[in-house]
N, C-alpha and C. Protein backbone atom coordinates (compact mmCIF):
# COMPACT_ATOMS: atom_id res chain seq x y z
N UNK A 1 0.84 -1.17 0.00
CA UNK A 1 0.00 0.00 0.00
C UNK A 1 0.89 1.24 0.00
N UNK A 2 0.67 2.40 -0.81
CA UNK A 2 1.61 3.71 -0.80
C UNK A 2 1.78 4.09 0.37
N UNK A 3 2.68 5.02 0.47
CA UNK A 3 2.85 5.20 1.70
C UNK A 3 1.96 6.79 2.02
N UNK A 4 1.42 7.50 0.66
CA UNK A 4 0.52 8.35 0.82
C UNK A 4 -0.57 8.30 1.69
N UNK A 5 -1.24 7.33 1.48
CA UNK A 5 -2.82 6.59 1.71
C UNK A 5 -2.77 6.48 3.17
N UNK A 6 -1.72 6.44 3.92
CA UNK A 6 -1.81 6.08 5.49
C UNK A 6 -2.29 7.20 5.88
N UNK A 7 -1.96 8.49 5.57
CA UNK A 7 -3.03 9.60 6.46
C UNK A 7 -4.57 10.02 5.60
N UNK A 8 -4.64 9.01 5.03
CA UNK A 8 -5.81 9.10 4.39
C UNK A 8 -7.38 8.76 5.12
N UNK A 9 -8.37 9.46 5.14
CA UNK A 9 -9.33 8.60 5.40
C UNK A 9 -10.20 7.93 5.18
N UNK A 10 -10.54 6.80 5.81
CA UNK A 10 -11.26 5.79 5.98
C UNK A 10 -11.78 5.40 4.67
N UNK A 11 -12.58 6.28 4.13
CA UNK A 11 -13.48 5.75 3.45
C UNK A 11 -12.94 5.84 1.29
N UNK A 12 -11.15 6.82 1.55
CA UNK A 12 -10.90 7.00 0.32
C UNK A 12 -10.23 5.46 0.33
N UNK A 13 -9.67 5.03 1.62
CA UNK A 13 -8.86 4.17 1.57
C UNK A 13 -9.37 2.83 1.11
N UNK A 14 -11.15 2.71 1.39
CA UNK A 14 -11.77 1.73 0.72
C UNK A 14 -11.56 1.65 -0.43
N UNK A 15 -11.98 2.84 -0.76
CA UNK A 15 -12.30 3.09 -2.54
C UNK A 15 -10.79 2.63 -3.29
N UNK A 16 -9.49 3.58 -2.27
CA UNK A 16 -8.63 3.32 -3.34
C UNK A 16 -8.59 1.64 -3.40
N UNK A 17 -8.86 0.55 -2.14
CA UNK A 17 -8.58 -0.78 -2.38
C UNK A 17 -9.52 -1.45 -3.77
N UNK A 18 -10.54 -0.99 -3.48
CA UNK A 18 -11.74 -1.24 -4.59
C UNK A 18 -11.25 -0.87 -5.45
N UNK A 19 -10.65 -0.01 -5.98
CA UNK A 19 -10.40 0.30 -7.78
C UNK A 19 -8.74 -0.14 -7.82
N UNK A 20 -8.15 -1.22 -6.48
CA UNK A 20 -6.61 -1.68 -6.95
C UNK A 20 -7.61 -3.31 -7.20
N UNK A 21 -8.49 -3.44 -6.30
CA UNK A 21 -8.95 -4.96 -6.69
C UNK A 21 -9.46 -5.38 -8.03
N UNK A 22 -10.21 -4.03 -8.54
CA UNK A 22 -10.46 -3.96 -10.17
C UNK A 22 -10.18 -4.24 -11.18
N UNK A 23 -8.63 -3.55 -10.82
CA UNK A 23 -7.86 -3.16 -11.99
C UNK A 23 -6.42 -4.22 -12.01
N UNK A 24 -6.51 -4.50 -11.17
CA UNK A 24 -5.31 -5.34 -10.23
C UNK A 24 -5.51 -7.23 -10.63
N UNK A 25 -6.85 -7.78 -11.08
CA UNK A 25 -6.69 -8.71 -11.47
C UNK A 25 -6.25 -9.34 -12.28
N UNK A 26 -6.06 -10.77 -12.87
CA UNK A 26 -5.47 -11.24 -13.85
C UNK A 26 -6.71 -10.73 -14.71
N UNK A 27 -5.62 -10.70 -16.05
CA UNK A 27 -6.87 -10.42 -17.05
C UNK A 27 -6.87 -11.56 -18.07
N UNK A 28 -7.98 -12.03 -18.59
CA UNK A 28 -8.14 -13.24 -19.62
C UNK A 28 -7.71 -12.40 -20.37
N UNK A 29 -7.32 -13.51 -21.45
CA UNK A 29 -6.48 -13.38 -22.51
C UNK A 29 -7.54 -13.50 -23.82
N UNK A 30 -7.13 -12.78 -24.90
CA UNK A 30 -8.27 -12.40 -25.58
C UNK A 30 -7.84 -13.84 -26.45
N UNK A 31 -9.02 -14.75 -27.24
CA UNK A 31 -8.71 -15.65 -27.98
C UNK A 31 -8.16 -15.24 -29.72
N UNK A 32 -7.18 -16.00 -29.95
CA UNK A 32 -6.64 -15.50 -31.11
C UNK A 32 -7.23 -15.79 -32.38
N UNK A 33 -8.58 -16.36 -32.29
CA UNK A 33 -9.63 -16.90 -33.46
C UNK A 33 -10.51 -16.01 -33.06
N UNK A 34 -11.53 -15.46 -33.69
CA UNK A 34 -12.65 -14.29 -33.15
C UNK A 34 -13.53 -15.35 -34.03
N UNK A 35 -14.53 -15.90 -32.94
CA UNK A 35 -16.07 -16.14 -33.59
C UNK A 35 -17.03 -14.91 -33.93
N UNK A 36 -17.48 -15.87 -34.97
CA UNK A 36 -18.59 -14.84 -35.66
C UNK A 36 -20.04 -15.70 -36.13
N UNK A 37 -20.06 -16.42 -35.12
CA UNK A 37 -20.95 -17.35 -34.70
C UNK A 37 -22.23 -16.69 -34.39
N UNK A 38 -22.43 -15.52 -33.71
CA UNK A 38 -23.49 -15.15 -33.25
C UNK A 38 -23.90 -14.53 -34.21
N UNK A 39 -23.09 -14.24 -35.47
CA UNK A 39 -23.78 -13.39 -36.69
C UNK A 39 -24.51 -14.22 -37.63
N UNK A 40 -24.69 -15.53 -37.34
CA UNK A 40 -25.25 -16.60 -38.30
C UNK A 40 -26.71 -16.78 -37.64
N UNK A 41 -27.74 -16.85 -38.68
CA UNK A 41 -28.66 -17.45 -38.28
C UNK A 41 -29.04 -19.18 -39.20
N UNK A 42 -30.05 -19.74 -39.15
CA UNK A 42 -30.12 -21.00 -39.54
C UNK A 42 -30.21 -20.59 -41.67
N UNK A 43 -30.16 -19.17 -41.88
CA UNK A 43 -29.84 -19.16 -43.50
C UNK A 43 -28.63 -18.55 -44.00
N UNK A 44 -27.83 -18.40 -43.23
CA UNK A 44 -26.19 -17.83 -43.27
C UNK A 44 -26.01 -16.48 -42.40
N UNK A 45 -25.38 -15.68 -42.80
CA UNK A 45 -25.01 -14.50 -42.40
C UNK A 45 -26.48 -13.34 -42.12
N UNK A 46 -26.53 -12.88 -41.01
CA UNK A 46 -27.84 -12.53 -40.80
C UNK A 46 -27.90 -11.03 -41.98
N UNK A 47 -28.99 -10.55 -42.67
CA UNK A 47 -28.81 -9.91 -43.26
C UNK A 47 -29.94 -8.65 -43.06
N UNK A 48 -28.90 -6.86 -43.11
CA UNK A 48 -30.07 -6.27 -42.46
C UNK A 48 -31.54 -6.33 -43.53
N UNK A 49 -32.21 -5.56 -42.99
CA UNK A 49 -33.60 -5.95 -43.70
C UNK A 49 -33.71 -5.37 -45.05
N UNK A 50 -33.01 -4.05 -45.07
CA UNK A 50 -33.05 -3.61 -46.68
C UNK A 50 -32.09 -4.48 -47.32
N UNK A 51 -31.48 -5.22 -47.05
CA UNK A 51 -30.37 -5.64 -47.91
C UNK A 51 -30.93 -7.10 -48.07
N UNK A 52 -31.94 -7.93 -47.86
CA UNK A 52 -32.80 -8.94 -47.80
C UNK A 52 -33.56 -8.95 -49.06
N UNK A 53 -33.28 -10.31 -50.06
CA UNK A 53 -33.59 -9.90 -51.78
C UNK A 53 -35.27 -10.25 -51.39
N UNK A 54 -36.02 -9.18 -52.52
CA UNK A 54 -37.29 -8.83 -52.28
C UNK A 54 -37.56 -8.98 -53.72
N UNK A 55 -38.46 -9.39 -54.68
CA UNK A 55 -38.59 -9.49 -55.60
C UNK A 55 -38.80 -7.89 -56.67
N UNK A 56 -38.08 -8.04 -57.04
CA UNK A 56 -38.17 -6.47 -58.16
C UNK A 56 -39.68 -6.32 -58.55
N UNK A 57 -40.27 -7.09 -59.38
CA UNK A 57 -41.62 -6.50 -60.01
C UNK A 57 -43.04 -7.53 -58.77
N UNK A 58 -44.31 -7.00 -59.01
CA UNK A 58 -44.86 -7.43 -58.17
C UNK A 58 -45.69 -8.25 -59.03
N UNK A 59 -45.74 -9.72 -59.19
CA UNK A 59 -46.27 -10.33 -60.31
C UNK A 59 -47.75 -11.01 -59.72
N UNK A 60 -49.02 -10.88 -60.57
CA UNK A 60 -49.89 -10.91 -59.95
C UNK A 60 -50.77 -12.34 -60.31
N UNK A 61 -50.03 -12.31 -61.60
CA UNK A 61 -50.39 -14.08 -62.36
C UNK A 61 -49.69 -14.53 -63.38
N UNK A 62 -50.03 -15.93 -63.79
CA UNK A 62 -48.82 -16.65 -64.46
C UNK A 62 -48.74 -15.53 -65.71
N UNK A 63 -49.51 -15.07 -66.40
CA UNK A 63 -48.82 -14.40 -67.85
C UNK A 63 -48.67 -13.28 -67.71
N UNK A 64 -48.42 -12.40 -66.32
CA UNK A 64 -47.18 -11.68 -66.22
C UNK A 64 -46.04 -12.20 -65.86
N UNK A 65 -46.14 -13.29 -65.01
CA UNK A 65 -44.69 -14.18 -64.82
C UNK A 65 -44.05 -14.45 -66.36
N UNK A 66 -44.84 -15.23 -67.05
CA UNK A 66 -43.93 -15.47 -68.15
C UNK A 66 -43.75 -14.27 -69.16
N UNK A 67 -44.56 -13.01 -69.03
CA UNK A 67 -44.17 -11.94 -70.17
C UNK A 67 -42.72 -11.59 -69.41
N UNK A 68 -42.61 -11.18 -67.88
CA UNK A 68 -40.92 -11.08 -67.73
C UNK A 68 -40.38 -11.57 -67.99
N UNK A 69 -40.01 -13.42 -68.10
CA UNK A 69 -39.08 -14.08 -68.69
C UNK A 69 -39.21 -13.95 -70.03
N UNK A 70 -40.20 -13.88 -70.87
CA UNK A 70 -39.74 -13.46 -72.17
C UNK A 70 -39.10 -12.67 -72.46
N UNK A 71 -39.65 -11.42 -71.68
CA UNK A 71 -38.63 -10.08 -72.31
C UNK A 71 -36.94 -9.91 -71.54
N UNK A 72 -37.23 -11.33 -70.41
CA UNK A 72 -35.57 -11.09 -69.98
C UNK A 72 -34.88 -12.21 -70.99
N UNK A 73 -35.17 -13.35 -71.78
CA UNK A 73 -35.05 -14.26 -72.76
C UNK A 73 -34.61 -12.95 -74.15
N UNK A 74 -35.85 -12.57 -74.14
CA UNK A 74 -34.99 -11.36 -75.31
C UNK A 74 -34.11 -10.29 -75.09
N UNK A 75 -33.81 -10.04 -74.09
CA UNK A 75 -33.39 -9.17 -73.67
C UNK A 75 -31.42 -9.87 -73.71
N UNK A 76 -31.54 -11.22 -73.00
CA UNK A 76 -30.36 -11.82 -73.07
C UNK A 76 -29.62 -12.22 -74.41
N UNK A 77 -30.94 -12.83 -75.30
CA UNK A 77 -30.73 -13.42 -76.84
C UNK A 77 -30.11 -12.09 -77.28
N UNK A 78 -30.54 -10.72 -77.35
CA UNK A 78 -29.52 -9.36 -78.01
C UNK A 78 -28.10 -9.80 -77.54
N UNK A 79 -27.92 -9.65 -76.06
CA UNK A 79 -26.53 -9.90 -75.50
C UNK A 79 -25.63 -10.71 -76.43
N UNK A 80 -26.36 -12.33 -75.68
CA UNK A 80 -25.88 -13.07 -77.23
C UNK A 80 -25.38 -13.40 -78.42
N UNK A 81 -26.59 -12.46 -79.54
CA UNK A 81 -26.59 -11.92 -80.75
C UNK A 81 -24.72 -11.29 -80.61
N UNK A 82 -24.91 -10.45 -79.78
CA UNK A 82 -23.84 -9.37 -79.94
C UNK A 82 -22.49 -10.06 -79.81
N UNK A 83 -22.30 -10.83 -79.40
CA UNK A 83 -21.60 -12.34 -79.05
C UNK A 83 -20.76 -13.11 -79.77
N UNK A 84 -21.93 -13.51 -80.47
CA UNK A 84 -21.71 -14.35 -81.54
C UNK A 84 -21.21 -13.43 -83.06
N UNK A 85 -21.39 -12.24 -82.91
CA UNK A 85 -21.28 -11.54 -83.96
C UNK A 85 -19.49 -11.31 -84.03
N UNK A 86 -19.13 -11.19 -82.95
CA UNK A 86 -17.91 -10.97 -82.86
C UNK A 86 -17.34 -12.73 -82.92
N UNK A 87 -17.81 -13.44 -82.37
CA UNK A 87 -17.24 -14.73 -82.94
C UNK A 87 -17.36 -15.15 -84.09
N UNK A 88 -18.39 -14.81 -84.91
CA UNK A 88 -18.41 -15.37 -86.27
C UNK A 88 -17.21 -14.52 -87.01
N UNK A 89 -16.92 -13.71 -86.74
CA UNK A 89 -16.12 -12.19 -86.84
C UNK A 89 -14.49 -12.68 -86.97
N UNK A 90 -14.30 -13.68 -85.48
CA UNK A 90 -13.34 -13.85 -85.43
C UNK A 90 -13.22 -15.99 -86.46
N UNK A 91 -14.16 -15.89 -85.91
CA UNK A 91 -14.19 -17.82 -86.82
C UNK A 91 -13.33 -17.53 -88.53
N UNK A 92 -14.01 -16.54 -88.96
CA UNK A 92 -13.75 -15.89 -90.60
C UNK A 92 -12.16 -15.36 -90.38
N UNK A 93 -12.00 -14.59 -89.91
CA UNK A 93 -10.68 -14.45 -89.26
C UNK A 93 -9.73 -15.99 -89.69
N UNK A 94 -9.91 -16.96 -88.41
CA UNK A 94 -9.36 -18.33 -88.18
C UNK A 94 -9.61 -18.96 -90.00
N UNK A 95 -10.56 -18.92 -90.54
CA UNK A 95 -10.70 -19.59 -91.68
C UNK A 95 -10.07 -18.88 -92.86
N UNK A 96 -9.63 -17.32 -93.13
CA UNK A 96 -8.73 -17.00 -93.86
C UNK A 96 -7.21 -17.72 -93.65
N UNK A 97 -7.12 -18.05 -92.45
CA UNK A 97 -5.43 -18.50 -92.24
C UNK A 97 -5.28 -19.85 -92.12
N UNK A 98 -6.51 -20.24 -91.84
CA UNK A 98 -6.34 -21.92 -92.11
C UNK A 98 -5.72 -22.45 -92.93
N UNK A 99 -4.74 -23.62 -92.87
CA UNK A 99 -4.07 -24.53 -94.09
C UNK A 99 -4.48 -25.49 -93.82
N UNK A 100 -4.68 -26.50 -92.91
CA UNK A 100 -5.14 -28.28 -92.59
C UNK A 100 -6.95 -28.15 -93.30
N UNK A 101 -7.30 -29.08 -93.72
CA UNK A 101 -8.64 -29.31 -94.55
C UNK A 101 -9.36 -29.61 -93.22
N UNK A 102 -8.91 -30.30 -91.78
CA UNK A 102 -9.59 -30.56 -90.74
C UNK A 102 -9.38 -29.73 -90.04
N UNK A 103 -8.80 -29.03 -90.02
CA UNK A 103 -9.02 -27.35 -89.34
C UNK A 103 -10.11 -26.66 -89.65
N UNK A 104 -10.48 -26.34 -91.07
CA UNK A 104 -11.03 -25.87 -92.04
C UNK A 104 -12.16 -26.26 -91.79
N UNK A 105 -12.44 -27.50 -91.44
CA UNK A 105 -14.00 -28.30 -91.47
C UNK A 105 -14.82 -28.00 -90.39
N UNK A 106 -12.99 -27.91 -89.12
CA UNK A 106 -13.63 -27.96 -87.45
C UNK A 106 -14.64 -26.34 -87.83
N UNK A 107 -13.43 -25.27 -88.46
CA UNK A 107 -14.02 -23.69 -88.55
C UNK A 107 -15.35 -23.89 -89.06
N UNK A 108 -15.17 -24.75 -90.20
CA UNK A 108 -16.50 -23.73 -91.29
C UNK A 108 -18.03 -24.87 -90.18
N UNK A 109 -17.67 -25.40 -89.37
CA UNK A 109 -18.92 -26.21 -88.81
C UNK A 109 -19.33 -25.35 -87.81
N UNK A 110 -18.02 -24.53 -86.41
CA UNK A 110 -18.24 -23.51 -86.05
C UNK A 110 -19.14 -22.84 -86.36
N UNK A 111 -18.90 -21.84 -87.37
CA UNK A 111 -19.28 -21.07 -88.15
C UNK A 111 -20.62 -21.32 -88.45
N UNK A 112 -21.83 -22.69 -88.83
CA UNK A 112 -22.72 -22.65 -88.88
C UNK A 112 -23.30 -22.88 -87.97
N UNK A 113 -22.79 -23.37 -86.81
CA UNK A 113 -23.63 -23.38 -85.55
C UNK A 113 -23.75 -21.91 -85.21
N UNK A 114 -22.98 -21.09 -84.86
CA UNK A 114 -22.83 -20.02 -84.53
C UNK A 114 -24.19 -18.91 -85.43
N UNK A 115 -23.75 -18.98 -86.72
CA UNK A 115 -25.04 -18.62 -87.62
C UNK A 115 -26.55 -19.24 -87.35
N UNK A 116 -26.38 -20.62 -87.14
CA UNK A 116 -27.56 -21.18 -86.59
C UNK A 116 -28.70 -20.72 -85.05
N UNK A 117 -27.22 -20.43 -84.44
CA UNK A 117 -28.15 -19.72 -83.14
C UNK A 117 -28.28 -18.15 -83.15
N UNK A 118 -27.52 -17.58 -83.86
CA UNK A 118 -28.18 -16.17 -84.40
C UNK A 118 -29.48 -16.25 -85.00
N UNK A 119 -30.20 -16.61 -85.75
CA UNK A 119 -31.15 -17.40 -86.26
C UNK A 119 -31.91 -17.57 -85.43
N UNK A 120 -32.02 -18.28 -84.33
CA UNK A 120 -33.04 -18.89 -83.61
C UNK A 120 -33.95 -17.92 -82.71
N UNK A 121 -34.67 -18.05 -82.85
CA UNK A 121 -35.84 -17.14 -82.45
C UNK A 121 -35.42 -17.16 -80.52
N UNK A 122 -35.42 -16.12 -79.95
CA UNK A 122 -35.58 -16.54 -78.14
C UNK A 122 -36.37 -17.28 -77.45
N UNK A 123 -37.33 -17.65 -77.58
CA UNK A 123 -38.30 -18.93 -77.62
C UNK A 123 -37.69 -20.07 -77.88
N UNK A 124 -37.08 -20.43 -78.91
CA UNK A 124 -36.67 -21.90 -79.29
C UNK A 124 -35.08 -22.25 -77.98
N UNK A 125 -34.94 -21.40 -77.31
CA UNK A 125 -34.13 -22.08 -76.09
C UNK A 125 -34.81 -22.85 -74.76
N UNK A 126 -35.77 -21.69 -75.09
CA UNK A 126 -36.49 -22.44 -73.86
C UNK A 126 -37.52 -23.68 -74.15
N UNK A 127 -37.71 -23.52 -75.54
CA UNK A 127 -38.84 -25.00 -75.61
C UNK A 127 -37.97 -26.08 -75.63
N UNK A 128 -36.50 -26.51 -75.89
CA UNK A 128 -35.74 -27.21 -76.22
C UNK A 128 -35.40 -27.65 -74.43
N UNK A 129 -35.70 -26.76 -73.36
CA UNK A 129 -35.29 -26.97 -72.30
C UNK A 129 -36.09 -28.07 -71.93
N UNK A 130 -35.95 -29.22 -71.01
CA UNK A 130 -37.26 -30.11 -70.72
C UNK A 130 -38.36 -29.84 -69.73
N UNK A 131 -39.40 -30.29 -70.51
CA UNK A 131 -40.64 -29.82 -69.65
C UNK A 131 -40.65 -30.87 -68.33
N UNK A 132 -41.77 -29.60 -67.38
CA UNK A 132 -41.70 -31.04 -66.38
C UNK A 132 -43.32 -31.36 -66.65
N UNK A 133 -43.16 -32.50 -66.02
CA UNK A 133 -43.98 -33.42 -66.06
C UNK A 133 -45.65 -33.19 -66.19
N UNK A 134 -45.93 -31.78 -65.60
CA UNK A 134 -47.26 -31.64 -65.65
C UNK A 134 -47.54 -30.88 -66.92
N UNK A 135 -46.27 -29.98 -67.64
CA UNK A 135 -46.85 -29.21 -68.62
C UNK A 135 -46.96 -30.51 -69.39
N UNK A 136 -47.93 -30.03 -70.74
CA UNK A 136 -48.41 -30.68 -72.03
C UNK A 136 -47.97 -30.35 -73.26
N UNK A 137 -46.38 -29.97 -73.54
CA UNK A 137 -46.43 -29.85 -75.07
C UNK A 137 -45.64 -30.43 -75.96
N UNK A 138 -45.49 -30.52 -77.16
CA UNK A 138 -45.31 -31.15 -78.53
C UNK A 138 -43.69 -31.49 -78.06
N UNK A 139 -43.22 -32.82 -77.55
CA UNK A 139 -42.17 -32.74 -77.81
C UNK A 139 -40.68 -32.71 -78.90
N UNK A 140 -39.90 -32.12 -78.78
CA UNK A 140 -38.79 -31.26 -79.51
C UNK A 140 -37.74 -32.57 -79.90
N UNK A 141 -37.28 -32.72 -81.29
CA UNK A 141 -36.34 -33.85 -82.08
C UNK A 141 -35.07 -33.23 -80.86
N UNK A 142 -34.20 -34.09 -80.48
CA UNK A 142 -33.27 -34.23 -79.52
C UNK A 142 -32.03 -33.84 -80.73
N UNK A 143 -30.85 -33.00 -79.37
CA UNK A 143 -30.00 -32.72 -80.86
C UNK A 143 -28.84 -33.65 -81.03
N UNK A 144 -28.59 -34.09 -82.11
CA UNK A 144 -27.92 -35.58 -82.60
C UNK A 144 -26.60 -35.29 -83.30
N UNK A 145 -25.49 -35.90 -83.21
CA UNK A 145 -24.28 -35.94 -83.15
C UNK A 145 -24.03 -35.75 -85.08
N UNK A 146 -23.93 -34.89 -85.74
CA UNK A 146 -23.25 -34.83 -86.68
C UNK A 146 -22.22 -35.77 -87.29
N UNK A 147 -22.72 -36.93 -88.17
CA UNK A 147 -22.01 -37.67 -88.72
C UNK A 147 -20.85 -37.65 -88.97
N UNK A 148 -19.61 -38.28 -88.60
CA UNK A 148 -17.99 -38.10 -88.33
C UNK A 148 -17.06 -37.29 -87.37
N UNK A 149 -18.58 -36.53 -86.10
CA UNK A 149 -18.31 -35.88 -85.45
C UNK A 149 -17.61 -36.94 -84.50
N UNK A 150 -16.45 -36.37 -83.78
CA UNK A 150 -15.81 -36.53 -82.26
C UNK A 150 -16.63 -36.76 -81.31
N UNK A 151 -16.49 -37.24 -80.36
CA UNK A 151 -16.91 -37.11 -79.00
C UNK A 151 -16.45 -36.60 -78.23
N UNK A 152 -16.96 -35.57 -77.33
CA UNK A 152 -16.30 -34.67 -76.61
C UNK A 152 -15.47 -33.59 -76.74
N UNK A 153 -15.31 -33.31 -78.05
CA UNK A 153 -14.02 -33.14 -78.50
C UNK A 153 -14.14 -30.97 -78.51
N UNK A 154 -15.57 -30.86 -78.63
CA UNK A 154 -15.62 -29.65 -78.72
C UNK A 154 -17.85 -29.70 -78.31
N UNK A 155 -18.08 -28.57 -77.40
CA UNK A 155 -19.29 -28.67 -77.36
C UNK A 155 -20.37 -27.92 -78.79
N UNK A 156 -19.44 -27.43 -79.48
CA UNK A 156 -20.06 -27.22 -81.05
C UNK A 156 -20.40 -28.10 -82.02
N UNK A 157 -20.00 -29.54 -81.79
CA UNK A 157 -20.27 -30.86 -82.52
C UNK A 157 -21.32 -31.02 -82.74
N UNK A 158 -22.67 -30.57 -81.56
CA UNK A 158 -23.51 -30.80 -81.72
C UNK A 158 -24.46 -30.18 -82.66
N UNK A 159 -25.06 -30.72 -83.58
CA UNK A 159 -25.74 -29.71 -84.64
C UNK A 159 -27.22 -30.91 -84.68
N UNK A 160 -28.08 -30.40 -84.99
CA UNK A 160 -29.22 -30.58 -85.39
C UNK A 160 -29.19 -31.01 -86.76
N UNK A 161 -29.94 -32.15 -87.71
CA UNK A 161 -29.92 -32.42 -88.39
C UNK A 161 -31.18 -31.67 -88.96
């Protein structure tokens, strides 16, 4: 104890023991991993409420549901379009400098797939997708391996007869 505190009285001398017993203990040691455990709830990371995905448009029945996916279907098919324009762009490119006849064949087959899905209406991706089980419509010729085509060899092999 200081040697101040002896003509001290009574009642500072409590206090000063009270704020040496305080301050004076061992102190835990902070853990060198920090949980973040309490920020999880049972769907991940708790999220505040504006930042919680809320559906953009307010859809009131099925053929406004499907007029948005159409116009986001067309909306993507432009993207696409724009896409492929520069690949056919560059395929023509690859087929001016070509010398092997199977180079030439792999390009110019490229090249009509690529033309082929420029072509295709935005609709014809999704009817080609499989229906489930309760819809009812006309099912779609499956697309079939191009005669002398590879396997595996490139996912453009596939062409429609």
């Amino acid at each position: 104890m200081p040697g101040w505190l002896f003509g001290a009285a009574e009642g500072q001398r409590r206090r000063f023991r009270a704020i040496l017993r305080a301050t004076s203990r061992r102190r835990k040691r902070a853990p060198d991993v920090k949980s973040f455990s309490h920020e999880l709830n049972m769907r991940g990371p708790l999220l505040h409420r504006l930042q919680q995905r809320k559906p953009r448009v307010c859809v009131n029945s099925p053929e406004e549901f499907i007029g948005a996916i159409r116009t986001k279907f067309i909306r993507l098919k432009e993207e696409v379009d724009a896409e492929l324009g520069v690949f056919a762009r560059d395929l023509v490119a690859a087929l001016d400098k070509a010398d092997g006849g199977e180079e030439r064949v792999a390009l110019e087959d490229l090249l009509v797939v690529a033309q082929r899905c420029a072509e295709m209406s935005p609709e014809e991706p999704r009817r080609r997708l499989p229906a489930p089980p309760s819809a009812a419509r006309p099912p779609t010729a499956p697309l079939r391996l191009r005669p002398g085509a590879r396997r595996c060899r490139s996912p453009f092999a596939l062409i429609a007869d």
